[in-house]
PDB file of N, CA and C in Angstrom:
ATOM      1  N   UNK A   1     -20.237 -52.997  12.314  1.00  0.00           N
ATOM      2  CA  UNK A   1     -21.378 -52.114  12.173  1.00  0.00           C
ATOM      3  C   UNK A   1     -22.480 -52.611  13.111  1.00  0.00           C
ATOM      4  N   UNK A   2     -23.264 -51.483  14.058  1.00  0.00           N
ATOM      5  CA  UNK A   2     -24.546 -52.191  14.688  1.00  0.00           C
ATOM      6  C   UNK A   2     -25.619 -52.456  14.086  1.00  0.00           C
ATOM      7  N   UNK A   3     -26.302 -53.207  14.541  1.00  0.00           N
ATOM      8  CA  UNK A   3     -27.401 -53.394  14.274  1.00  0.00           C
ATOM      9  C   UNK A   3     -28.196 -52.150  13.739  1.00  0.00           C
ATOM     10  N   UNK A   4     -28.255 -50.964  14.311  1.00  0.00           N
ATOM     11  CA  UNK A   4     -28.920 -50.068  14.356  1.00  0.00           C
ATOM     12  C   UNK A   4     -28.851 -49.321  12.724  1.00  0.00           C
ATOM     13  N   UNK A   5     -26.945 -49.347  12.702  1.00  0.00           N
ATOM     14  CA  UNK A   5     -26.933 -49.270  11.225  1.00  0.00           C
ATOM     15  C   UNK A   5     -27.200 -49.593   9.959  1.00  0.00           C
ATOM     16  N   UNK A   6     -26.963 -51.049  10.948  1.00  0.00           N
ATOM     17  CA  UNK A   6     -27.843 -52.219   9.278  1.00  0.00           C
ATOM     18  C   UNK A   6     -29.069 -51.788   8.844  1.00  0.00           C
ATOM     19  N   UNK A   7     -29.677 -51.923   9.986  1.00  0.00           N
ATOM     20  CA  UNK A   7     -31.058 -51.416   9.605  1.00  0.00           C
ATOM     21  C   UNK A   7     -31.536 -50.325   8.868  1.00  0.00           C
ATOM     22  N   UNK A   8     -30.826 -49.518   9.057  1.00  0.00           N
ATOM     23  CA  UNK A   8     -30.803 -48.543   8.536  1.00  0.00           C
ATOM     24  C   UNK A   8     -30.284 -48.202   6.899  1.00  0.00           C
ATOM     25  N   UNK A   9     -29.197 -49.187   6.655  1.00  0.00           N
ATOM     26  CA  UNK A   9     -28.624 -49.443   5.547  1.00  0.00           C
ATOM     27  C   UNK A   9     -30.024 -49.893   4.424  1.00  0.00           C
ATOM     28  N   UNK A  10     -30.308 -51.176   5.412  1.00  0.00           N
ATOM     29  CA  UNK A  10     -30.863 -51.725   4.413  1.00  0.00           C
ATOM     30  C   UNK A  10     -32.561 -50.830   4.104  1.00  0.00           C
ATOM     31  N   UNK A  11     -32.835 -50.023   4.705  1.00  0.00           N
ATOM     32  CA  UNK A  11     -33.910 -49.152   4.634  1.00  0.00           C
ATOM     33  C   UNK A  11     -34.096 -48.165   3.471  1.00  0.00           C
ATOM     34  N   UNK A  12     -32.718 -47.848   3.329  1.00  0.00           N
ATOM     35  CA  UNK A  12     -32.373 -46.525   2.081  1.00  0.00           C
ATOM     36  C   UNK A  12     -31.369 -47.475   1.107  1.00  0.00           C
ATOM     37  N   UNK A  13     -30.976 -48.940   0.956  1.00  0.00           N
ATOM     38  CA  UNK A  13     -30.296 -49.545   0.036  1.00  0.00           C
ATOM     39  C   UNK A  13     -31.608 -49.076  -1.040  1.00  0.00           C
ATOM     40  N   UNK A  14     -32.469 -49.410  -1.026  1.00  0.00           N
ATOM     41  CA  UNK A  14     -32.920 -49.075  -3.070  1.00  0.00           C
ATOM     42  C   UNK A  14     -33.766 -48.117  -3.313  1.00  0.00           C
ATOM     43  N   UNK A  15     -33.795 -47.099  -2.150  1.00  0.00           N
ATOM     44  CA  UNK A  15     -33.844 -45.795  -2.803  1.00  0.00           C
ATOM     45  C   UNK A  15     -33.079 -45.059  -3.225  1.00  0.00           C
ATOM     46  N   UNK A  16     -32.485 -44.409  -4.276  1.00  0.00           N
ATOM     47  CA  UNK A  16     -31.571 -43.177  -4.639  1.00  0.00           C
ATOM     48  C   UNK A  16     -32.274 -42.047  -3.595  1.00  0.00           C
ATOM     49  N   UNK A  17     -33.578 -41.967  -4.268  1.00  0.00           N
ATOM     50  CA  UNK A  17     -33.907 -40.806  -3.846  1.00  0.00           C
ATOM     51  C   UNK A  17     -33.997 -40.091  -3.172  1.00  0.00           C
ATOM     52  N   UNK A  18     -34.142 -41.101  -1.016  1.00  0.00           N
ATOM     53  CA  UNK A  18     -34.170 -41.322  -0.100  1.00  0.00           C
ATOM     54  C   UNK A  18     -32.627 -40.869   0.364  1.00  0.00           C
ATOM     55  N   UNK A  19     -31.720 -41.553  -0.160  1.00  0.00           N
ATOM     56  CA  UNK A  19     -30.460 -41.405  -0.050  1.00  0.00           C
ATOM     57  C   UNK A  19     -29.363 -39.830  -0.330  1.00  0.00           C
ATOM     58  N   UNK A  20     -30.545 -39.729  -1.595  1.00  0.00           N
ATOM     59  CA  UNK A  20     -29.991 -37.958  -2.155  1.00  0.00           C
ATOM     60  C   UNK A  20     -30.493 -36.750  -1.039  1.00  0.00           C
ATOM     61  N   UNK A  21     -32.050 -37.172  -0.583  1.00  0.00           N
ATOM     62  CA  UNK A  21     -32.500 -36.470  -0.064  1.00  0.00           C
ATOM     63  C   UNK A  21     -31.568 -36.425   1.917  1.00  0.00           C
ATOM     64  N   UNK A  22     -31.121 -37.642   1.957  1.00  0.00           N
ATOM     65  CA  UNK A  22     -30.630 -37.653   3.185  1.00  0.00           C
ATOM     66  C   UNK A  22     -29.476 -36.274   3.475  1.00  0.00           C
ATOM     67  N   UNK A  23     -28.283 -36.695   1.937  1.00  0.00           N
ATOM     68  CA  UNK A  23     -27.084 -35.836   1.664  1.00  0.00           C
ATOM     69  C   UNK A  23     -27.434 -34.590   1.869  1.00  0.00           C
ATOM     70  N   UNK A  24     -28.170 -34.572   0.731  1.00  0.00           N
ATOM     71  CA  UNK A  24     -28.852 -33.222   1.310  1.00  0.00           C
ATOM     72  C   UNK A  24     -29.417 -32.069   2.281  1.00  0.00           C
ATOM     73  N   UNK A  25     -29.754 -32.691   2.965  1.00  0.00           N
ATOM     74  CA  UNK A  25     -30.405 -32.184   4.094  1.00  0.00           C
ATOM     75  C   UNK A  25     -29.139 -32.093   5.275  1.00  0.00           C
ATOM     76  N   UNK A  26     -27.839 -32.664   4.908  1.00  0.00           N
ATOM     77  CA  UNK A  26     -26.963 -31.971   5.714  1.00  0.00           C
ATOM     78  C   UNK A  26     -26.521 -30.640   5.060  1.00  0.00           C
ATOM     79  N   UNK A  27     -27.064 -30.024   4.035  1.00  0.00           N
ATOM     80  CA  UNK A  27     -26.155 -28.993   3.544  1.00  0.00           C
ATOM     81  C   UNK A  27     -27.219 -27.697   3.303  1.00  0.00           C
ATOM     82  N   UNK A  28     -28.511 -28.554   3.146  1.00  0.00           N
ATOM     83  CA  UNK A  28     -29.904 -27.433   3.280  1.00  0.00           C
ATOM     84  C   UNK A  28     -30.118 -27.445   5.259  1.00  0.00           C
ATOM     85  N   UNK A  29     -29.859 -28.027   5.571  1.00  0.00           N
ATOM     86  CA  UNK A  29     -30.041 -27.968   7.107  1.00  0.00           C
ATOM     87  C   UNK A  29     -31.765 -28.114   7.415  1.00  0.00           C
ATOM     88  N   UNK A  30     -32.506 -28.458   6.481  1.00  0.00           N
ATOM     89  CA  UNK A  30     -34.406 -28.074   6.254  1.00  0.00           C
ATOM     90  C   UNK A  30     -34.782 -28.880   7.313  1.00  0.00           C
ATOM     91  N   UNK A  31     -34.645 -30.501   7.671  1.00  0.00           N
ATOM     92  CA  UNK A  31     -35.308 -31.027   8.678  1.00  0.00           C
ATOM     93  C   UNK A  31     -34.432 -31.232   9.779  1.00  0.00           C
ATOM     94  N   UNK A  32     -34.732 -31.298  10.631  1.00  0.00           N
ATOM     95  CA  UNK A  32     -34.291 -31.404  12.239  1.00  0.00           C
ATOM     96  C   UNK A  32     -34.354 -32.783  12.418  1.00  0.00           C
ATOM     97  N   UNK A  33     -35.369 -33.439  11.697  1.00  0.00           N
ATOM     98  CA  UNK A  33     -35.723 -34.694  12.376  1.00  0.00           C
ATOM     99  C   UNK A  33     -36.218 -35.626  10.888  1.00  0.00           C
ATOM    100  N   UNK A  34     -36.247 -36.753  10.485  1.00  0.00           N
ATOM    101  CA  UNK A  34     -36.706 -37.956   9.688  1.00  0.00           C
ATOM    102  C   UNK A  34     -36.794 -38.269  10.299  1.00  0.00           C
ATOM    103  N   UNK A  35     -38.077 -39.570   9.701  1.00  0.00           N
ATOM    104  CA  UNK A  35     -38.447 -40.786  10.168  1.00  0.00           C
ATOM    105  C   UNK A  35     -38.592 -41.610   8.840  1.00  0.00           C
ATOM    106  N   UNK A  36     -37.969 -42.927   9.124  1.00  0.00           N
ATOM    107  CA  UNK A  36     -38.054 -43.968   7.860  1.00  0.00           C
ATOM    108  C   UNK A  36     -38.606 -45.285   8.103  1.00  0.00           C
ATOM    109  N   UNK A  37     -38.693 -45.803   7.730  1.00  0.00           N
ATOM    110  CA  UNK A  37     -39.129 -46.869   7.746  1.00  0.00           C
ATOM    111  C   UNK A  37     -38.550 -47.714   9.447  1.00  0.00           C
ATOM    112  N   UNK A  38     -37.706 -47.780   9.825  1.00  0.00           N
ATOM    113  CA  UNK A  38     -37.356 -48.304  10.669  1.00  0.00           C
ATOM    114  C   UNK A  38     -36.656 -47.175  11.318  1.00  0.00           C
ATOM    115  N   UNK A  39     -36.370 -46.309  11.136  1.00  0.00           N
ATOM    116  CA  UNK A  39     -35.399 -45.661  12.053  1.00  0.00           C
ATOM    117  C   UNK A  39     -35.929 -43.916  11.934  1.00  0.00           C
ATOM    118  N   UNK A  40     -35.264 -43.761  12.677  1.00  0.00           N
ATOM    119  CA  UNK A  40     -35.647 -42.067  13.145  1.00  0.00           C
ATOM    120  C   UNK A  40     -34.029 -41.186  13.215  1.00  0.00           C
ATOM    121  N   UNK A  41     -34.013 -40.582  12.654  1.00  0.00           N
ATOM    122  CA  UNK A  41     -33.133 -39.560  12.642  1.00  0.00           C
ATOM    123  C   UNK A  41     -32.722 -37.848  12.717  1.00  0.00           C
ATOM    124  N   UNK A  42     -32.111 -37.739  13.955  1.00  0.00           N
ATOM    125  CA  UNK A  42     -32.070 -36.551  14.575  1.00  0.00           C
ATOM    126  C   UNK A  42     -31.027 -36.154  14.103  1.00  0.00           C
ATOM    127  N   UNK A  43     -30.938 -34.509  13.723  1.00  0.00           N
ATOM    128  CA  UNK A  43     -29.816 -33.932  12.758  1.00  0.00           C
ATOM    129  C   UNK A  43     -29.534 -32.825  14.058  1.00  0.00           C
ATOM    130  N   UNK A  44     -28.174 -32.738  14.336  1.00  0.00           N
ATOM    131  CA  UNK A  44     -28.105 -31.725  15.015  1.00  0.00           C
ATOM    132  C   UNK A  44     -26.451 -30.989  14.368  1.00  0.00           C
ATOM    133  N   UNK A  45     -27.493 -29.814  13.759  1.00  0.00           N
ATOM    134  CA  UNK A  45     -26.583 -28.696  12.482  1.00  0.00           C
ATOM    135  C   UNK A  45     -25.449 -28.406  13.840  1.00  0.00           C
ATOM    136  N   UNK A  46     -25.717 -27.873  14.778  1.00  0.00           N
ATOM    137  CA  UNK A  46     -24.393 -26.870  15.017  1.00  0.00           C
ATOM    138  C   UNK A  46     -23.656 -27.794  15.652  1.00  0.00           C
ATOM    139  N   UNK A  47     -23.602 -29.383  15.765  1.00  0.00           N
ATOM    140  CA  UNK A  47     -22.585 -30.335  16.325  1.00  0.00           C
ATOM    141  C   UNK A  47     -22.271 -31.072  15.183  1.00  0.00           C
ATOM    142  N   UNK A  48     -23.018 -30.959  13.564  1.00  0.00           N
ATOM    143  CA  UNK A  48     -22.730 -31.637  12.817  1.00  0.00           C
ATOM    144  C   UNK A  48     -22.890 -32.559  12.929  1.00  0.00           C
ATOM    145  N   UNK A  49     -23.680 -33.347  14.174  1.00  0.00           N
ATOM    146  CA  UNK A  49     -23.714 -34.662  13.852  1.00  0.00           C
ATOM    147  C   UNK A  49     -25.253 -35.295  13.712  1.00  0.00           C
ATOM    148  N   UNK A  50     -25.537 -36.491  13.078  1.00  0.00           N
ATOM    149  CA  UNK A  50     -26.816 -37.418  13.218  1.00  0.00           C
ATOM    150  C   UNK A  50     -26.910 -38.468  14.050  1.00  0.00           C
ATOM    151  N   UNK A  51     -27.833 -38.360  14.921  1.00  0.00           N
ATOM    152  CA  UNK A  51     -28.319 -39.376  15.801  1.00  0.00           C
ATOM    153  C   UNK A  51     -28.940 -40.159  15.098  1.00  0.00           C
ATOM    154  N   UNK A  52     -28.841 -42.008  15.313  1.00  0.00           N
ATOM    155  CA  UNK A  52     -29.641 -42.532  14.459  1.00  0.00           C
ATOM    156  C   UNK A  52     -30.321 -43.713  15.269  1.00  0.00           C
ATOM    157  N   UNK A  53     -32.042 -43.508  15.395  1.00  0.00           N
ATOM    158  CA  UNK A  53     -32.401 -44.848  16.494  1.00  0.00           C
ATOM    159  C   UNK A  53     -33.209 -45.475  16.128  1.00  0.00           C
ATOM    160  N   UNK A  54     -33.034 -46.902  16.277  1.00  0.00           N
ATOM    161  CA  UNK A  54     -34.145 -47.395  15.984  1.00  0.00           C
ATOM    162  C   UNK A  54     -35.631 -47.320  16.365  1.00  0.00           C
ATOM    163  N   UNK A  55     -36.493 -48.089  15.778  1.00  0.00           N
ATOM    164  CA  UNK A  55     -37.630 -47.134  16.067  1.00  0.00           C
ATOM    165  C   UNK A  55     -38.192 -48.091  17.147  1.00  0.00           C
ATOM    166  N   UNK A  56     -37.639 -49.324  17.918  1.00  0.00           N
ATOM    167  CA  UNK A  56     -37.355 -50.058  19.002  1.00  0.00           C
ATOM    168  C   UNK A  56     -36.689 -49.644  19.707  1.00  0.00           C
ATOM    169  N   UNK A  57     -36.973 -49.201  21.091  1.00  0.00           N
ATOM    170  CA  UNK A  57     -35.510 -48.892  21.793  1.00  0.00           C
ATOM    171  C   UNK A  57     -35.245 -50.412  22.432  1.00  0.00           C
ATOM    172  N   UNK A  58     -33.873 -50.435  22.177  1.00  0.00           N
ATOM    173  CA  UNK A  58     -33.109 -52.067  22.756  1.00  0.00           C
ATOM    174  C   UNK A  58     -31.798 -51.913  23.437  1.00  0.00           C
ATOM    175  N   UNK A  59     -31.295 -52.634  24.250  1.00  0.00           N
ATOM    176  CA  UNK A  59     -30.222 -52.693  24.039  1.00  0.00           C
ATOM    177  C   UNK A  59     -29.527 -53.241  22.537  1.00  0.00           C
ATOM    178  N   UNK A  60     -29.961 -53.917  21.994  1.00  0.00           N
ATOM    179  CA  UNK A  60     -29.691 -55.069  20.832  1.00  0.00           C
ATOM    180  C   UNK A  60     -29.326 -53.901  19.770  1.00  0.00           C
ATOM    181  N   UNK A  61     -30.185 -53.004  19.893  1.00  0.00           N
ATOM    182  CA  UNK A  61     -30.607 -51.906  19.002  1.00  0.00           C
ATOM    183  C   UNK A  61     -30.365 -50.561  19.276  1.00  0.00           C
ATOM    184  N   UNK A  62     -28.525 -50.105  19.651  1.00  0.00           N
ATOM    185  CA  UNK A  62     -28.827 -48.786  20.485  1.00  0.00           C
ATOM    186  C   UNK A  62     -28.512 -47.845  19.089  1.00  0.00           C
ATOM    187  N   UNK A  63     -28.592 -46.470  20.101  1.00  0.00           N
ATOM    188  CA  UNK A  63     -28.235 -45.342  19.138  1.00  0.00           C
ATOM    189  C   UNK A  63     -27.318 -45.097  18.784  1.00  0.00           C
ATOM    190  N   UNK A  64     -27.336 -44.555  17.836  1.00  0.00           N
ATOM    191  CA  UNK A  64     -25.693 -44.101  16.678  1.00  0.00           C
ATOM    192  C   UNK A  64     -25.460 -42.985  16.602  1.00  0.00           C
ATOM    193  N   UNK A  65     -24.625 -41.803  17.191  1.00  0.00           N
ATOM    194  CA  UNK A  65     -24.116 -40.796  16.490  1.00  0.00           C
ATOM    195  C   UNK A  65     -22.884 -41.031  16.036  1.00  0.00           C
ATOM    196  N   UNK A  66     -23.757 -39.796  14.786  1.00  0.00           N
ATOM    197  CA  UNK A  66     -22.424 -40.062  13.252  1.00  0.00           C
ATOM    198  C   UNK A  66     -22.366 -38.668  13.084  1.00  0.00           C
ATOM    199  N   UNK A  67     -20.796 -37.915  12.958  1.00  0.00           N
ATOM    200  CA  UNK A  67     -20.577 -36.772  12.460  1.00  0.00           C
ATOM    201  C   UNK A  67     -20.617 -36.804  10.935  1.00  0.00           C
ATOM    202  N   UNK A  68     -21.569 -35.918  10.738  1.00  0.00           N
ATOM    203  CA  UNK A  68     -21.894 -35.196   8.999  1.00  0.00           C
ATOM    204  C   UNK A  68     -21.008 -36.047   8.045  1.00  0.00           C
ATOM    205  N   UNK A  69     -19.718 -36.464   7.859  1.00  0.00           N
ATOM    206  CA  UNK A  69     -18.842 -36.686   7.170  1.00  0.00           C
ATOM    207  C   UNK A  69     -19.136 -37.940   7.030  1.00  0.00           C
ATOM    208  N   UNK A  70     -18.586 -38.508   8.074  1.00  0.00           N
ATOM    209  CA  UNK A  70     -19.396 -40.005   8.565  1.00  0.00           C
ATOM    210  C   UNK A  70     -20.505 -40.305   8.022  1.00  0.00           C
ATOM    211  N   UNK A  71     -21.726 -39.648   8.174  1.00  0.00           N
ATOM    212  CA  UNK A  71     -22.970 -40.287   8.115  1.00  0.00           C
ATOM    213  C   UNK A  71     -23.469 -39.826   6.220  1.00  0.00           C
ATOM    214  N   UNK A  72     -22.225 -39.348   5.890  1.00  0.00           N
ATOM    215  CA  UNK A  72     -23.037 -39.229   4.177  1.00  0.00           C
ATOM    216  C   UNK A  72     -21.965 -40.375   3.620  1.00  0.00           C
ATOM    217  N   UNK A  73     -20.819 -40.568   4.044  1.00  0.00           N
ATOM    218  CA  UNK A  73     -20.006 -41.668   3.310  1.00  0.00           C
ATOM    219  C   UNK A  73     -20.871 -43.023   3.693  1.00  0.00           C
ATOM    220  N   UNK A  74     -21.704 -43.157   5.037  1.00  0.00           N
ATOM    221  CA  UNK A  74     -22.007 -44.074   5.568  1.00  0.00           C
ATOM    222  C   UNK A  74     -23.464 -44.318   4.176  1.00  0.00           C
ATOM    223  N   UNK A  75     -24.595 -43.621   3.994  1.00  0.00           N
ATOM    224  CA  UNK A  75     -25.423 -43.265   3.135  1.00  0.00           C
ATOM    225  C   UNK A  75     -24.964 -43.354   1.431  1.00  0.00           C
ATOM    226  N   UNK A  76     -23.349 -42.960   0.944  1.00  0.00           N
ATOM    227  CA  UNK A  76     -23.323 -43.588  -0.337  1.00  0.00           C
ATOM    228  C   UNK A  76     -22.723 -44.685  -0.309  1.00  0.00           C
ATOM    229  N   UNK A  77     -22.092 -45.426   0.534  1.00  0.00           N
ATOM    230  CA  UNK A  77     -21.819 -46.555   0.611  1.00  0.00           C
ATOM    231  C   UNK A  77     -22.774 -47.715   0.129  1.00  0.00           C
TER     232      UNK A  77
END
């Protein structure tokens, strides 16, 4: 897993709520875009997938796309 993910993991580890609302929003399609605590996330509905970047751009720290499927197993994990 990258970096980019961890971070991200550990951002929405002890919210539910954060986490429900993520699932969600692949199936309401409502935001285009989050921002969390560390990371920023771009939803793009008609490729199904989420871009995920840190809110550093790094090499150390690159971007993640995750197709829909991916990125909600990745979120209840």
């Amino acid at each position: 897993m990258t970096k980019t993910l961890l971070i991200f993991k550990e951002g929405i580890s002890k919210s539910r709520r954060v986490r429900e609302r993520l699932i969600q929003n692949v199936d309401t399609q409502t935001d285009k875009e989050i921002t969390l605590n560390l990371s920023d996330l771009d939803f793009d509905f008609s490729r199904k997938e989420v871009k995920i970047s840190h809110y550093i751009k790094s090499e150390d720290y690159p971007d993640v796309v995750l197709k829909f499927n991916d990125f909600v197993s990745l979120v209840q994990s």
